[in-house]
Structure formats: C-alpha cells, structure tokens
Protein backbone atom coordinates (compact mmCIF):
# COMPACT_ATOMS: atom_id res chain seq x y z
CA UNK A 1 96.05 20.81 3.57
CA UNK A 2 97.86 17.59 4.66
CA UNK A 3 98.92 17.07 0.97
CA UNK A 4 99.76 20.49 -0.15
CA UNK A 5 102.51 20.31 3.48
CA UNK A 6 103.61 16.94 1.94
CA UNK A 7 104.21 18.21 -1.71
CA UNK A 8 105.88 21.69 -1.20
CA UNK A 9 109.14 21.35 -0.33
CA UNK A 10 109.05 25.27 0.94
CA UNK A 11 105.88 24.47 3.73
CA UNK A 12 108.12 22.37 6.46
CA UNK A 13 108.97 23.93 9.58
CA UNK A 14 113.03 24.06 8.60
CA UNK A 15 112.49 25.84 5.62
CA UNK A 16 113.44 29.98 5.70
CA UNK A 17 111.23 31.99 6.88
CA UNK A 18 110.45 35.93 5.99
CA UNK A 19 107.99 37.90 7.09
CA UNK A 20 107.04 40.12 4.14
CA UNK A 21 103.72 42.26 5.73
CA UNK A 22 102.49 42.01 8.80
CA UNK A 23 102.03 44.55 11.64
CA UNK A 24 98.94 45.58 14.55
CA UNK A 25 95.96 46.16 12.46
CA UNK A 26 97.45 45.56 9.08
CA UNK A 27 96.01 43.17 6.88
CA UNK A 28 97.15 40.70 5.17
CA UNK A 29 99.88 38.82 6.86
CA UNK A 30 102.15 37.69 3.90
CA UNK A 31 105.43 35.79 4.26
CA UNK A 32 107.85 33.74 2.51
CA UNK A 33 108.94 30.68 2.76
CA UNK A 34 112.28 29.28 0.65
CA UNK A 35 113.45 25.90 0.36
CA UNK A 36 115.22 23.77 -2.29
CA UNK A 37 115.23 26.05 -4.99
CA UNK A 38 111.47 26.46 -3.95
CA UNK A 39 109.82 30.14 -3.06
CA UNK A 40 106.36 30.29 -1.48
CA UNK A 41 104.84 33.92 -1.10
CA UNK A 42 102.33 33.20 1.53
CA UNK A 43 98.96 35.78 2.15
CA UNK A 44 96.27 34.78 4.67
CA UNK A 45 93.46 37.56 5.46
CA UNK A 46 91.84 36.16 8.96
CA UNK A 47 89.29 39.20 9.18
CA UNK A 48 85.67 39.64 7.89
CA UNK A 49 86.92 42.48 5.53
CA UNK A 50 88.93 41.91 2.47
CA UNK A 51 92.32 42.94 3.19
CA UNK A 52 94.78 43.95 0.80
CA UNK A 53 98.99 44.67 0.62
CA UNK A 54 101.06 46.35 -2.37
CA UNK A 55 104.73 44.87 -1.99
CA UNK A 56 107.69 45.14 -4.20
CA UNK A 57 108.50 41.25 -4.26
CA UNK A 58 111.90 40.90 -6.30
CA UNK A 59 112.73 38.03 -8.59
CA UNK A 60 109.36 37.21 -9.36
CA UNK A 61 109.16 36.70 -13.45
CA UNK A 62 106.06 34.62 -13.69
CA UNK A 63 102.42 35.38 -12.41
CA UNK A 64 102.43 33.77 -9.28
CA UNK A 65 99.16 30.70 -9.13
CA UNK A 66 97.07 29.88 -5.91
CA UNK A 67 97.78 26.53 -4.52
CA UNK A 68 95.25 26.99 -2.03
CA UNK A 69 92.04 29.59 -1.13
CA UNK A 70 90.53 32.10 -3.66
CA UNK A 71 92.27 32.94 -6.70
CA UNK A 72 93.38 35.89 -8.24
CA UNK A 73 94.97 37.62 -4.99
CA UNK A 74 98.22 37.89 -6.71
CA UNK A 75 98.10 40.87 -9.36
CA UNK A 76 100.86 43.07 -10.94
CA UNK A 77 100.97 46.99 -9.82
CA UNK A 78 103.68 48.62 -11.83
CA UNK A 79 106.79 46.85 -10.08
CA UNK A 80 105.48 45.53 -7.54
CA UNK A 81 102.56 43.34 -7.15
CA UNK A 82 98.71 43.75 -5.08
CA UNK A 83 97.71 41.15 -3.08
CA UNK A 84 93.91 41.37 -2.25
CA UNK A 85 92.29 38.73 -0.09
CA UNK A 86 88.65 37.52 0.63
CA UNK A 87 87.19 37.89 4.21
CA UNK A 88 87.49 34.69 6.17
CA UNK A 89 84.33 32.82 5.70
C-alpha cells in the first residue's frame, strides 16, 4: 500500500478531494481524488455484504483498471458506470 501512495501522484494528502457516494447506511463510499493531470475514482466497501453504487462519473473515456483489491468493480451502465464491491474479508 506503501508503494501504490508513493507512485500515484493523486493518493497524497494535498491532492483534491471529492466525495462522490457516501451517506448513513449507504454502501460503497467512493471518492475522487485529482492531482497532476491524475484522476483516482476511489470505492472501498467496509461491510460483510457486497455493496454496490450506480454514478454518472463524467470524462471517463477508458474502462477504468483496479490498482488495488478485487477486480472488475468498475462496469459501464448506460452513461454512467456500476461499481460493485466484495464484502470485507
């Protein structure tokens, strides 16, 4: 995890910040993170049920790839895209 704060650009504490979905008793909490031409969608589940989020996240032309965790979360709906998370082992 060490490395991944290291090589992302986007993962320091001065970079923007966004919360994107989050609320009591909704899961996923997703945010973004922007830095140096660098955008991080971020999705952590912490429960024991798979938790899942349909967002309209503009700009994003490529399918978006897991840098760390399960992968697959990221899937396009239409014009927006699902995120679906694992329980927390």
């Amino acid at each position: 995890m060490i490395q991944l704060l290291r090589a992302r650009a986007a993962l320091p504490a001065d970079a923007d910040f966004q919360v994107l979905y989050t609320g009591r008793g909704r899961m996923p909490i997703v945010y973004e993170r922007r830095k140096a031409g660098e955008r991080l969608i971020i999705a952590a589940n912490p429960t024991l049920q798979t938790a899942s989020a349909t967002l309209a996240l503009e700009g994003i032309t490529i399918t978006p790839r897991t840098l760390w965790g399960a992968e697959g979360g990221f899937k396009p709906e239409g014009s927006s895209w699902r995120i679906e998370l694992p329980p927390a082992a």
